[in-house]
Protein backbone atom coordinates (compact mmCIF):
# COMPACT_ATOMS: atom_id res chain seq x y z
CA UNK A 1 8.92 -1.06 -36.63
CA UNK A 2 5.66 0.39 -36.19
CA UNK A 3 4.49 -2.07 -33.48
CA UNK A 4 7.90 -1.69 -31.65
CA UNK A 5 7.14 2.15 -31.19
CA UNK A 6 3.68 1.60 -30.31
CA UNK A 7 5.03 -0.81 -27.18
CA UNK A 8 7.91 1.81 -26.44
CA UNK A 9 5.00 4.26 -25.85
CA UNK A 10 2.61 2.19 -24.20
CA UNK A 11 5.63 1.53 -21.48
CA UNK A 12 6.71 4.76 -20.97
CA UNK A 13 3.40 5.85 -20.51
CA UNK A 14 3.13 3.20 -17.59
CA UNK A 15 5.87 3.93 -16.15
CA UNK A 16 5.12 7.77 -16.10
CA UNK A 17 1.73 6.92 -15.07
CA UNK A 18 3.10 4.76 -12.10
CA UNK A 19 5.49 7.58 -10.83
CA UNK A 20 2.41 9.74 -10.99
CA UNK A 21 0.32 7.50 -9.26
CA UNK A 22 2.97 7.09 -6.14
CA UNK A 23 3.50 10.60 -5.76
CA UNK A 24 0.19 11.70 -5.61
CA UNK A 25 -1.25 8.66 -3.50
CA UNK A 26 -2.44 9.86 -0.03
CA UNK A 27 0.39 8.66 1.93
CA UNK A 28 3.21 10.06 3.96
CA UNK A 29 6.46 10.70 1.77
CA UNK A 30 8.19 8.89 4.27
CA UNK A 31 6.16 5.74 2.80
CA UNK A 32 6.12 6.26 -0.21
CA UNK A 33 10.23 6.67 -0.45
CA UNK A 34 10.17 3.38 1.70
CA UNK A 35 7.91 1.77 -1.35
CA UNK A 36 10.19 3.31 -4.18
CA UNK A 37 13.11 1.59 -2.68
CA UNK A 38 11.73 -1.80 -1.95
CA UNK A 39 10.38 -2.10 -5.47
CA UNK A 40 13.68 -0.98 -7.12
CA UNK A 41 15.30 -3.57 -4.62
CA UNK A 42 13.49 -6.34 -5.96
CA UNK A 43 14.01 -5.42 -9.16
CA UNK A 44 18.03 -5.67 -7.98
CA UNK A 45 18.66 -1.85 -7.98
CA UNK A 46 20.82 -0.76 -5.61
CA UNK A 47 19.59 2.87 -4.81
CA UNK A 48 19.83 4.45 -1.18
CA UNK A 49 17.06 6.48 0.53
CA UNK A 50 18.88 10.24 -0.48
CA UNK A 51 19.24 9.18 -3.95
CA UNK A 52 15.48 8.35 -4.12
CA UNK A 53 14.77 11.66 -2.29
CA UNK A 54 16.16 13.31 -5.60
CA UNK A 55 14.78 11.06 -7.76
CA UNK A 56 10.84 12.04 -5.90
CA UNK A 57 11.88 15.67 -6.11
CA UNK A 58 12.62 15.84 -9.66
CA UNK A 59 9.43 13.63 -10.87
CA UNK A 60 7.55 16.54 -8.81
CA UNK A 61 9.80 19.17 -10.13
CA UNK A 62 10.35 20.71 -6.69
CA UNK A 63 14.05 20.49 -6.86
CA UNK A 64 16.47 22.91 -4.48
C-alpha cells in the first residue's frame, strides 16, 4: 500500500506541476488554451475552448 501512495503523490504532483508550468510559461493565453485543448484531444477528451477558459481560471484562482 505504501508504494501505491507514494506513486499517487508523485502523479499528482506532476500533474500540478504541469498546470503550473503552462500557466506561468511566457506565452499568450490565447496559446496556451490552444495547447490545453490539443493535449486533452489526444488524450480523447472532448473539452471546448470556454470550458478550458474555466478550467485556466480556476487553476489561477481568478475566477468571476
Amino acid at each position: 500500500m505504501k508504494a501505491l501512495t507514494l506513486i499517487s503523490a508523485f502523479l499528482g504532483g506532476a500533474i500540478v506541476g504541469f498546470g503550473s508550468a503552462i500557466l506561468f510559461a511566457p506565452e499568450k493565453g490565447e496559446d496556451i488554451r490552444a495547447k490545453i485543448c490539443k493535449i486533452l484531444k489526444k488524450k480523447g477528451i472532448q473539452i471546448s475552448e470556454s470550458e478550458v477558459d474555466a478550467l485556466v481560471a480556476e487553476l489561477s484562482g481568478t475566477q468571476d
